[in-house]
N, C-alpha and C. Protein backbone atom coordinates (compact mmCIF):
# COMPACT_ATOMS: atom_id res chain seq x y z
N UNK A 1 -144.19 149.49 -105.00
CA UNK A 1 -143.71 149.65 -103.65
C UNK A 1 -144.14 151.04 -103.14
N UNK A 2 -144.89 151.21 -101.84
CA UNK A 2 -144.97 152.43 -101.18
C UNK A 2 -144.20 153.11 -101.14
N UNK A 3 -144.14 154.51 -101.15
CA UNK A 3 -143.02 155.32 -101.15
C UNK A 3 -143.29 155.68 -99.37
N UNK A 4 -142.31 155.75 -99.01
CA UNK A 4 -142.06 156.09 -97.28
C UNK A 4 -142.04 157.42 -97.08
N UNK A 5 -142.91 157.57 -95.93
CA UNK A 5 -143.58 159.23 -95.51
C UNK A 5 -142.26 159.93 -95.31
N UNK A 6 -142.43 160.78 -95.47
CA UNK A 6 -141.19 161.65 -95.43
C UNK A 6 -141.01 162.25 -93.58
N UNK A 7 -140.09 162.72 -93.51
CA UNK A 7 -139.58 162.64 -92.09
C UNK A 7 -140.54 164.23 -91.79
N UNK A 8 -140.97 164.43 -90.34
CA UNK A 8 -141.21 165.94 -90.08
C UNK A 8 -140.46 166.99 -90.62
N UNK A 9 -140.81 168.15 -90.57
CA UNK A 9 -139.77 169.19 -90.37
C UNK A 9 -139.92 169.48 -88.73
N UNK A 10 -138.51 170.34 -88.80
CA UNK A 10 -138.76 170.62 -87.14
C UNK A 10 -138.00 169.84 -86.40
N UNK A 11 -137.67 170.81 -85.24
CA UNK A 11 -136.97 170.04 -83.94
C UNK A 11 -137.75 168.15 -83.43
N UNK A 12 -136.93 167.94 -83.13
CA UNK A 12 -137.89 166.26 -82.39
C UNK A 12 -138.76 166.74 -80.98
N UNK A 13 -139.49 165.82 -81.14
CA UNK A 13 -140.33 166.24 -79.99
C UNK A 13 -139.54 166.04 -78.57
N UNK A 14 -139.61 166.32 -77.60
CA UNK A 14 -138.72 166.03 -76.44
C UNK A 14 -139.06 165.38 -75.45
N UNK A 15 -138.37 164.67 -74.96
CA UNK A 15 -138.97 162.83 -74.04
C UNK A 15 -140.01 164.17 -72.62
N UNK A 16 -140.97 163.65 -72.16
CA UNK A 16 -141.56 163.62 -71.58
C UNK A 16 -140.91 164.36 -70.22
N UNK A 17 -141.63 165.89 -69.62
CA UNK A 17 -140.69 166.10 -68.88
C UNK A 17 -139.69 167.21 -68.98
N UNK A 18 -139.27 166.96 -70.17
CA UNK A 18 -137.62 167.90 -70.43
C UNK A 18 -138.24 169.27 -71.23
N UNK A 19 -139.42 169.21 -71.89
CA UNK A 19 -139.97 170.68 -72.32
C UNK A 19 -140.06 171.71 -71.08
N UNK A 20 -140.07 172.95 -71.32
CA UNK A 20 -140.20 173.94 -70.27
C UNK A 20 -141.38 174.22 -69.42
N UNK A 21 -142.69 173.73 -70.40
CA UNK A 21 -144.07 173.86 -69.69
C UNK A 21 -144.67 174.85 -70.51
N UNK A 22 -145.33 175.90 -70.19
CA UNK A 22 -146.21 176.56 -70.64
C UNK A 22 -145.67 177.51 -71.63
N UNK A 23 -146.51 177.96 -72.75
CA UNK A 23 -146.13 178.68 -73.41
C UNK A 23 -147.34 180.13 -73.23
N UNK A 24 -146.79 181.12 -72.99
CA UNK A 24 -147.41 182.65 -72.36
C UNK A 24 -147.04 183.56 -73.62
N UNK A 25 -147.86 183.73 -75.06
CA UNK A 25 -147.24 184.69 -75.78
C UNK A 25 -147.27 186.46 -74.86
N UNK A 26 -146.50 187.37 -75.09
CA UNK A 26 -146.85 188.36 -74.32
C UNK A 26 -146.52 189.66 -75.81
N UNK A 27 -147.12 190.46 -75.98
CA UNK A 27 -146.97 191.29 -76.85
C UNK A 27 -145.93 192.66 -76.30
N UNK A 28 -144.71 193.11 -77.06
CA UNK A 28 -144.18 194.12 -76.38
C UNK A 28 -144.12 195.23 -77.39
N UNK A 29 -143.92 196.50 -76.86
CA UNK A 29 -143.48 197.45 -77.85
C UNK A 29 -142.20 197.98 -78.00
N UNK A 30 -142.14 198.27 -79.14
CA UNK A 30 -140.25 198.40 -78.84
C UNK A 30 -139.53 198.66 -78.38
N UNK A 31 -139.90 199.76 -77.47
CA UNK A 31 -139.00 200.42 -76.50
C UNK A 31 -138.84 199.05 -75.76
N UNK A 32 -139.92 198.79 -75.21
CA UNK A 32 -140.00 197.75 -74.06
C UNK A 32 -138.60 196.67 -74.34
N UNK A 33 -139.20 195.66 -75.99
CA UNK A 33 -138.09 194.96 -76.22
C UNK A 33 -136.95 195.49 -76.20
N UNK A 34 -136.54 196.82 -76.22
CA UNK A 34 -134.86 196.84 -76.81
C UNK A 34 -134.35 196.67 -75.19
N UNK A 35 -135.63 197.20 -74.22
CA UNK A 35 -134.87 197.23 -72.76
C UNK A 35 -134.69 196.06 -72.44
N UNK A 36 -135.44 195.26 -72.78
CA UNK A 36 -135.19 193.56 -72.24
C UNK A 36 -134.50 192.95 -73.01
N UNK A 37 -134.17 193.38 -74.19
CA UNK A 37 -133.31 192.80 -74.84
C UNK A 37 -131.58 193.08 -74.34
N UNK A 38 -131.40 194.03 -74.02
CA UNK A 38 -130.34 194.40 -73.63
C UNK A 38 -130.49 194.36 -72.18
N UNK A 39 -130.57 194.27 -71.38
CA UNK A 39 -130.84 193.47 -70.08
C UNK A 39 -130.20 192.08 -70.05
N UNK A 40 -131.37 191.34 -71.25
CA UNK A 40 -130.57 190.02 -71.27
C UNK A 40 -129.03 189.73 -71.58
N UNK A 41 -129.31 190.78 -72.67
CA UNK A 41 -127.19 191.02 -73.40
C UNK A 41 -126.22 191.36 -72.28
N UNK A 42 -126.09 191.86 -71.34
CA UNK A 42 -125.89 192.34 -70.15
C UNK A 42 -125.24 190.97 -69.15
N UNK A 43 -126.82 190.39 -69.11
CA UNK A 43 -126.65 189.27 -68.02
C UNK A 43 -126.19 187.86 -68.68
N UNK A 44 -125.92 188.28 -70.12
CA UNK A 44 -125.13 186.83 -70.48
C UNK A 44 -126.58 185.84 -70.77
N UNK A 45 -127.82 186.66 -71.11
CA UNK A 45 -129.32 185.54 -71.08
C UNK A 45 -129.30 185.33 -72.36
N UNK A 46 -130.25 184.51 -72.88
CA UNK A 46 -131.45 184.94 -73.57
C UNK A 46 -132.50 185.35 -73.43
N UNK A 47 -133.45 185.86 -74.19
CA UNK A 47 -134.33 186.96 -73.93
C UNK A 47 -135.84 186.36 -72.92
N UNK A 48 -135.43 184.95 -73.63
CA UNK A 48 -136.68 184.17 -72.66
C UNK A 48 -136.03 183.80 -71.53
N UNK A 49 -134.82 183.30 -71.20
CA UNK A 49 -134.15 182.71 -70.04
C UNK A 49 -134.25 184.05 -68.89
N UNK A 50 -134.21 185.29 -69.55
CA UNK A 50 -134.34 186.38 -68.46
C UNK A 50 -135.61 186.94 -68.03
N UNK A 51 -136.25 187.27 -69.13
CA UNK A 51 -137.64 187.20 -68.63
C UNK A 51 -138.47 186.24 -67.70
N UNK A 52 -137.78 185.24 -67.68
CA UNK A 52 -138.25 183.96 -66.80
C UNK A 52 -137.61 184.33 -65.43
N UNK A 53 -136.87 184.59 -65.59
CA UNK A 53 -135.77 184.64 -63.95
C UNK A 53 -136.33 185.83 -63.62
N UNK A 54 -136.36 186.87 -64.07
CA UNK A 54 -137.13 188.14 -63.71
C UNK A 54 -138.54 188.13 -63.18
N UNK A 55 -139.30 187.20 -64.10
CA UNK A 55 -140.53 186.93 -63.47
C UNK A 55 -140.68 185.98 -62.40
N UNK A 56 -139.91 185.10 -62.26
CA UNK A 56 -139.80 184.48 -61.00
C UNK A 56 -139.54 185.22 -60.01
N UNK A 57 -138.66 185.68 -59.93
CA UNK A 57 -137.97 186.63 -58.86
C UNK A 57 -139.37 187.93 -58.48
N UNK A 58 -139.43 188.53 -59.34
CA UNK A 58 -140.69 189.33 -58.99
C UNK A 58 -141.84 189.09 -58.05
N UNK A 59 -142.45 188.03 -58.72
CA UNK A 59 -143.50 187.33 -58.37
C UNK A 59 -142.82 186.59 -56.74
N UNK A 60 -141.81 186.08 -56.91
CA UNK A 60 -141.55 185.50 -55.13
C UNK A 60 -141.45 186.86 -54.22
N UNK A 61 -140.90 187.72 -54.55
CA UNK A 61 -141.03 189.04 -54.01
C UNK A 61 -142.43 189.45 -53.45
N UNK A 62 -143.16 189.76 -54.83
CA UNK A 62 -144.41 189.91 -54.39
C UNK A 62 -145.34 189.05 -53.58
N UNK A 63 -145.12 187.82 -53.23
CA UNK A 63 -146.04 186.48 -52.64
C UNK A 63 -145.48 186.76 -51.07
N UNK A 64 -143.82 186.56 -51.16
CA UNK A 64 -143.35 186.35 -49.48
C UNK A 64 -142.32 186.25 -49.53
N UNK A 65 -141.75 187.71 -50.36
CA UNK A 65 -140.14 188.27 -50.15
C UNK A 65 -139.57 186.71 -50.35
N UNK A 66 -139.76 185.86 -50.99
CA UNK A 66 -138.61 184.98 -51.90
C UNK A 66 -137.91 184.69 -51.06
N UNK A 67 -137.65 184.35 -49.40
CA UNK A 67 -136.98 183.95 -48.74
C UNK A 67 -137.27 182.90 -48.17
N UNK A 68 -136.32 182.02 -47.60
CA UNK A 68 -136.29 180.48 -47.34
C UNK A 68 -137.38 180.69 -45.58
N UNK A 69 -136.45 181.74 -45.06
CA UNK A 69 -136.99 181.44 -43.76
C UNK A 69 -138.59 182.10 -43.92
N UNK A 70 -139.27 183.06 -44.61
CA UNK A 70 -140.62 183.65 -44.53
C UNK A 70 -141.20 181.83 -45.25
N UNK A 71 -140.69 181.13 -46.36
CA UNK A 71 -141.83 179.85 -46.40
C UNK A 71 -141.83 179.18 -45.35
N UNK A 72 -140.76 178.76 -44.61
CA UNK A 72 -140.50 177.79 -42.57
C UNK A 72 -141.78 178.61 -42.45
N UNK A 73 -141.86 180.19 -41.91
CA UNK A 73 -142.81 180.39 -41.51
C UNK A 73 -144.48 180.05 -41.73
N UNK A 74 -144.56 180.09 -42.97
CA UNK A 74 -145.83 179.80 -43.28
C UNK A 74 -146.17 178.62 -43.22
N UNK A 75 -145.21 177.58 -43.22
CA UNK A 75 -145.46 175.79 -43.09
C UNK A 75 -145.86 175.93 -41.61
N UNK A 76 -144.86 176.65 -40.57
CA UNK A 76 -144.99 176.11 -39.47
C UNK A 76 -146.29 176.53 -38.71
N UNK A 77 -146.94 178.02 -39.06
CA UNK A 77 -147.77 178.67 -38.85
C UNK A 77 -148.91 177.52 -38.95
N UNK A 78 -149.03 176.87 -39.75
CA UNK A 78 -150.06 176.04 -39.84
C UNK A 78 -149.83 174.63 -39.22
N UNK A 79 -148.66 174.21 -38.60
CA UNK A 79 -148.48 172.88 -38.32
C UNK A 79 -148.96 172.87 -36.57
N UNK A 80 -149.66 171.98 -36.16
CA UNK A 80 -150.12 171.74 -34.55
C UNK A 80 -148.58 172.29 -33.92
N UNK A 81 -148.71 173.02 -32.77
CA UNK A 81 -147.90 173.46 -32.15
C UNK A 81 -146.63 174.27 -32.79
N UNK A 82 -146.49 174.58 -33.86
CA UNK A 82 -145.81 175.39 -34.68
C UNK A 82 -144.34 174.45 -35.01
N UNK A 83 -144.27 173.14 -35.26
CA UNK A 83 -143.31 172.34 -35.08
C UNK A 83 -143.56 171.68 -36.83
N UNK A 84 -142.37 171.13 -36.74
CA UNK A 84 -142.39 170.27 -37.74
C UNK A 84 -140.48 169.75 -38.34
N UNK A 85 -140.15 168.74 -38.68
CA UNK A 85 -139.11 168.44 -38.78
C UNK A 85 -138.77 169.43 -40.20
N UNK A 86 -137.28 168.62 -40.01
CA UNK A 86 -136.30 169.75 -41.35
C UNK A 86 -137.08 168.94 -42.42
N UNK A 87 -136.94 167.85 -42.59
CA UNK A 87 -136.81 166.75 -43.58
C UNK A 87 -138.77 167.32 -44.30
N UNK A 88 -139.84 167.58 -43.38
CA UNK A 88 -140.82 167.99 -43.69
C UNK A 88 -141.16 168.98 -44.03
N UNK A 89 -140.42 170.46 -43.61
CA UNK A 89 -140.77 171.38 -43.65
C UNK A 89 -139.63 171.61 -45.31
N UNK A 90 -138.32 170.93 -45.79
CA UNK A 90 -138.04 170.96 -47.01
C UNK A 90 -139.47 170.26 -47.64
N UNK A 91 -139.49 169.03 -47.79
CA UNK A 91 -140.82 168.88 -48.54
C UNK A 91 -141.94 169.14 -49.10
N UNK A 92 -142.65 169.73 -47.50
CA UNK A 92 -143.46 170.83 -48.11
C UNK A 92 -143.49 172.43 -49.45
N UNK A 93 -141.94 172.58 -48.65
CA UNK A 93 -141.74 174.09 -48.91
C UNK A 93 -141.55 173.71 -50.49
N UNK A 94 -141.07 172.32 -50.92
CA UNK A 94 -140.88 171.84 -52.56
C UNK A 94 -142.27 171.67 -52.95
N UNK A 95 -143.09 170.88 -52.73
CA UNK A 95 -144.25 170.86 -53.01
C UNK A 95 -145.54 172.14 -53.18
N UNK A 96 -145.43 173.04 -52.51
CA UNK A 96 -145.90 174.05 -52.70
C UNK A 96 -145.34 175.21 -52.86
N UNK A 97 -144.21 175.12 -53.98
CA UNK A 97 -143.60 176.15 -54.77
C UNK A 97 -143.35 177.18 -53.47
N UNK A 98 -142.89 177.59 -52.23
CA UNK A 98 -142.71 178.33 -51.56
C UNK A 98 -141.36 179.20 -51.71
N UNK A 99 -140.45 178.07 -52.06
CA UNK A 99 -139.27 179.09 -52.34
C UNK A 99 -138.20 177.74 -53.17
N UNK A 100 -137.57 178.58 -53.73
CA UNK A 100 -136.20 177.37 -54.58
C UNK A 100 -135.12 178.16 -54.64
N UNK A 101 -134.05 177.71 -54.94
CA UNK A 101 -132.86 177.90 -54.94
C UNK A 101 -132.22 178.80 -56.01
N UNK A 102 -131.15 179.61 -56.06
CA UNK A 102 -131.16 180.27 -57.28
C UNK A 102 -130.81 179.21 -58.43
N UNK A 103 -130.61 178.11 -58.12
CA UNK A 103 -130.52 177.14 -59.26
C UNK A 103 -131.42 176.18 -60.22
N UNK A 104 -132.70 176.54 -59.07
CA UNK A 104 -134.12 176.05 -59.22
C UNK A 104 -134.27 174.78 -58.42
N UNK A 105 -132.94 174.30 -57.43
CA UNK A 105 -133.39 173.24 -56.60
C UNK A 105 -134.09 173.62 -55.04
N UNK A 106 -134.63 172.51 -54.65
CA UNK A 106 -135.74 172.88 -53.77
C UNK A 106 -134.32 173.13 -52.89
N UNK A 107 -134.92 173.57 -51.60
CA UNK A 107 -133.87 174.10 -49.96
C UNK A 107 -133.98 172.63 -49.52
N UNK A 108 -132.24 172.29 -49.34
CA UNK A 108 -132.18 171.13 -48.35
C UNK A 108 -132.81 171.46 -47.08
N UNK A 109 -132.21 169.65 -46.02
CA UNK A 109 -132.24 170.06 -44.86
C UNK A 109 -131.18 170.70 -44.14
N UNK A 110 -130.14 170.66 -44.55
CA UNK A 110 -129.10 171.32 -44.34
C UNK A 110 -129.18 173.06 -44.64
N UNK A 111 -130.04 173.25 -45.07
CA UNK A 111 -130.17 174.59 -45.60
C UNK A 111 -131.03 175.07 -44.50
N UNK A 112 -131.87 174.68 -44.46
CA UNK A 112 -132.96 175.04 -43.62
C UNK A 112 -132.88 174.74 -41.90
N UNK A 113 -131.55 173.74 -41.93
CA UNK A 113 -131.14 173.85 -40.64
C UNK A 113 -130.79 175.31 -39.77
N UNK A 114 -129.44 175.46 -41.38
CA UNK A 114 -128.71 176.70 -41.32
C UNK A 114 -129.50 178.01 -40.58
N UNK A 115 -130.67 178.02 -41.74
CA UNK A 115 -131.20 179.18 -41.94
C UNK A 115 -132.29 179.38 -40.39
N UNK A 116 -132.68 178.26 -39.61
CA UNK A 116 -133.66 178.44 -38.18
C UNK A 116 -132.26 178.89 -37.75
N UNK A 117 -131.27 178.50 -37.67
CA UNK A 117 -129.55 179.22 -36.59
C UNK A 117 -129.68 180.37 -36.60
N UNK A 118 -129.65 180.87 -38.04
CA UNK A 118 -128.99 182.24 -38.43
C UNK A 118 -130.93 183.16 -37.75
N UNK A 119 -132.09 182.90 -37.66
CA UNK A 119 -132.90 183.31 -37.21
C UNK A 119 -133.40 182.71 -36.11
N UNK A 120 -132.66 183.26 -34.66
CA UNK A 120 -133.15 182.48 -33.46
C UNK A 120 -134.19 183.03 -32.75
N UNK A 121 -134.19 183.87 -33.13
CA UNK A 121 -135.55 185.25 -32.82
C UNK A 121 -136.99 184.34 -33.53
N UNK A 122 -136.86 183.86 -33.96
CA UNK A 122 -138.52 182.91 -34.77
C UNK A 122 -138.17 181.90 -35.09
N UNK A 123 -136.42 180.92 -34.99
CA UNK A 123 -137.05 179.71 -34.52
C UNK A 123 -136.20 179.08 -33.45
N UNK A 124 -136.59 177.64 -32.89
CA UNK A 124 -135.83 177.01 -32.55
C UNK A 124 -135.92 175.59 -32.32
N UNK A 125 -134.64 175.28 -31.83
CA UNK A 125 -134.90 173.55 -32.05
C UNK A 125 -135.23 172.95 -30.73
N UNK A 126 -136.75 172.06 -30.74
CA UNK A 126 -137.17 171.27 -29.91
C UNK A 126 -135.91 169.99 -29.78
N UNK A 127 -135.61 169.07 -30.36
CA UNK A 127 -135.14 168.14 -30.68
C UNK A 127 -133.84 168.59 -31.80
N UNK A 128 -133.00 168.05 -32.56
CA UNK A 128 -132.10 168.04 -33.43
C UNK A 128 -133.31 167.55 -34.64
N UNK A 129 -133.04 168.65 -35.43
CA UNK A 129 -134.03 168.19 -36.77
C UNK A 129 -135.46 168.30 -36.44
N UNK A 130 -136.02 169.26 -35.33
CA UNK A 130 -137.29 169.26 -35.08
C UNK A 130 -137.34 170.78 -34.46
N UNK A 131 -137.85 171.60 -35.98
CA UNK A 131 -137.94 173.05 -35.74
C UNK A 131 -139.16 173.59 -35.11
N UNK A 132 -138.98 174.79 -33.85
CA UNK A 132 -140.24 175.09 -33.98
C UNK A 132 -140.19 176.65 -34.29
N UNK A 133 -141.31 177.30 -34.46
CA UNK A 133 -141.52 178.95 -34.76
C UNK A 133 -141.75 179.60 -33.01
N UNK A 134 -141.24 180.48 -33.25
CA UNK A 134 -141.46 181.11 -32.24
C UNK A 134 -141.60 182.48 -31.93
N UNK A 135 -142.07 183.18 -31.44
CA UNK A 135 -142.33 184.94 -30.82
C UNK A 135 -143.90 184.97 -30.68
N UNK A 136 -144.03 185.94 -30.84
CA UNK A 136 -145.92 186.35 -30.32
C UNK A 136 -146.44 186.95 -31.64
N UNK A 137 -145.94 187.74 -32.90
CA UNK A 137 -145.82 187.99 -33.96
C UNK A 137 -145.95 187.54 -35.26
N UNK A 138 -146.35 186.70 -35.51
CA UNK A 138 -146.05 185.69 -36.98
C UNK A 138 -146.97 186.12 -37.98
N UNK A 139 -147.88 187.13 -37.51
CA UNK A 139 -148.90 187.79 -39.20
C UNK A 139 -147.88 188.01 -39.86
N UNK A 140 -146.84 188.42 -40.02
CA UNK A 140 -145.69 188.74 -41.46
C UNK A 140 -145.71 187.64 -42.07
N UNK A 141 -145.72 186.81 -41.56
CA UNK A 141 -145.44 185.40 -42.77
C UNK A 141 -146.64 185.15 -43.77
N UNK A 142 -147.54 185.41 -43.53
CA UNK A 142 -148.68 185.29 -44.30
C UNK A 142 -148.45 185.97 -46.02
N UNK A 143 -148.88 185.23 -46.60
CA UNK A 143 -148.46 185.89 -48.38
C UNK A 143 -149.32 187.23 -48.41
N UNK A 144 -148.67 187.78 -49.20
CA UNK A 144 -149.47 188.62 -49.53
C UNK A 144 -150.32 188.28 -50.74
N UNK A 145 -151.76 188.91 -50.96
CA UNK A 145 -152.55 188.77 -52.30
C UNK A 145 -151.76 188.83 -53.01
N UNK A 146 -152.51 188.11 -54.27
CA UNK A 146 -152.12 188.93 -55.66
C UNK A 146 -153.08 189.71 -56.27
């Protein structure tokens, strides 16, 4: 009788999806680690869970100040007549990583309703649910390089 393969070692592989994505080794020196290490101790992280949130946050900073209303801008900047509904301009703004939530969910329409109110100076509503951009000004919205 065959003897039966023996099981892996190691965690199980994880259904399709539920892994984190990329793996980025980064080399540090100690000083460096003890600061990020205790950073994370601090914020209640782990050392990768903070480095991740840190680098997110950075990086949206650096692209287009990480705010809901600078991505509206850049969708609308490009849409015919500077218009576009809530329901589209969330979509987009999910689809091309423009901005997310501190929870990592994309901006409702309810959010993005909010947020043209609270900025009436650059936008307003044609219709209910049909935003447009507005002033004479809109180069700020543009990303910056990297």
């Amino acid at each position: 009788m065959p003897k039966p393969k023996p099981r892996p070692v190691g965690r199980p592989v994880l259904a399709k999806g539920e892994a984190k994505g990329k793996i980025v080794p980064v080399r540090l020196d100690p000083d460096d680690y003890k600061i990020i290490s205790a950073a994370a101790k601090v914020e209640g992280q782990t050392i990768s869970a903070w480095i991740r949130h840190t680098l997110r946050t950075v990086a949206e900073e650096e692209m287009f100040d990480g705010t809901l209303h600078k991505a509206m801008e850049i969708i609308l900047l490009e849409r015919d007549q500077h218009m576009a509904t809530t329901l589209e301009l969330s979509i987009e703004i999910e689809r091309r990583g423009l901005y997310a939530r501190k929870d990592g969910g994309a901006a409702r329409v309810k959010q993005i309703n909010a947020r043209a109110r609270k900025y009436p100076e650059l936008f307003e509503f044609s219709v209910p649910g049909l935003i447009r951009l507005i002033g004479e000004d809109r180069q700020s919205a543009s990303p910056k390089p990297l």
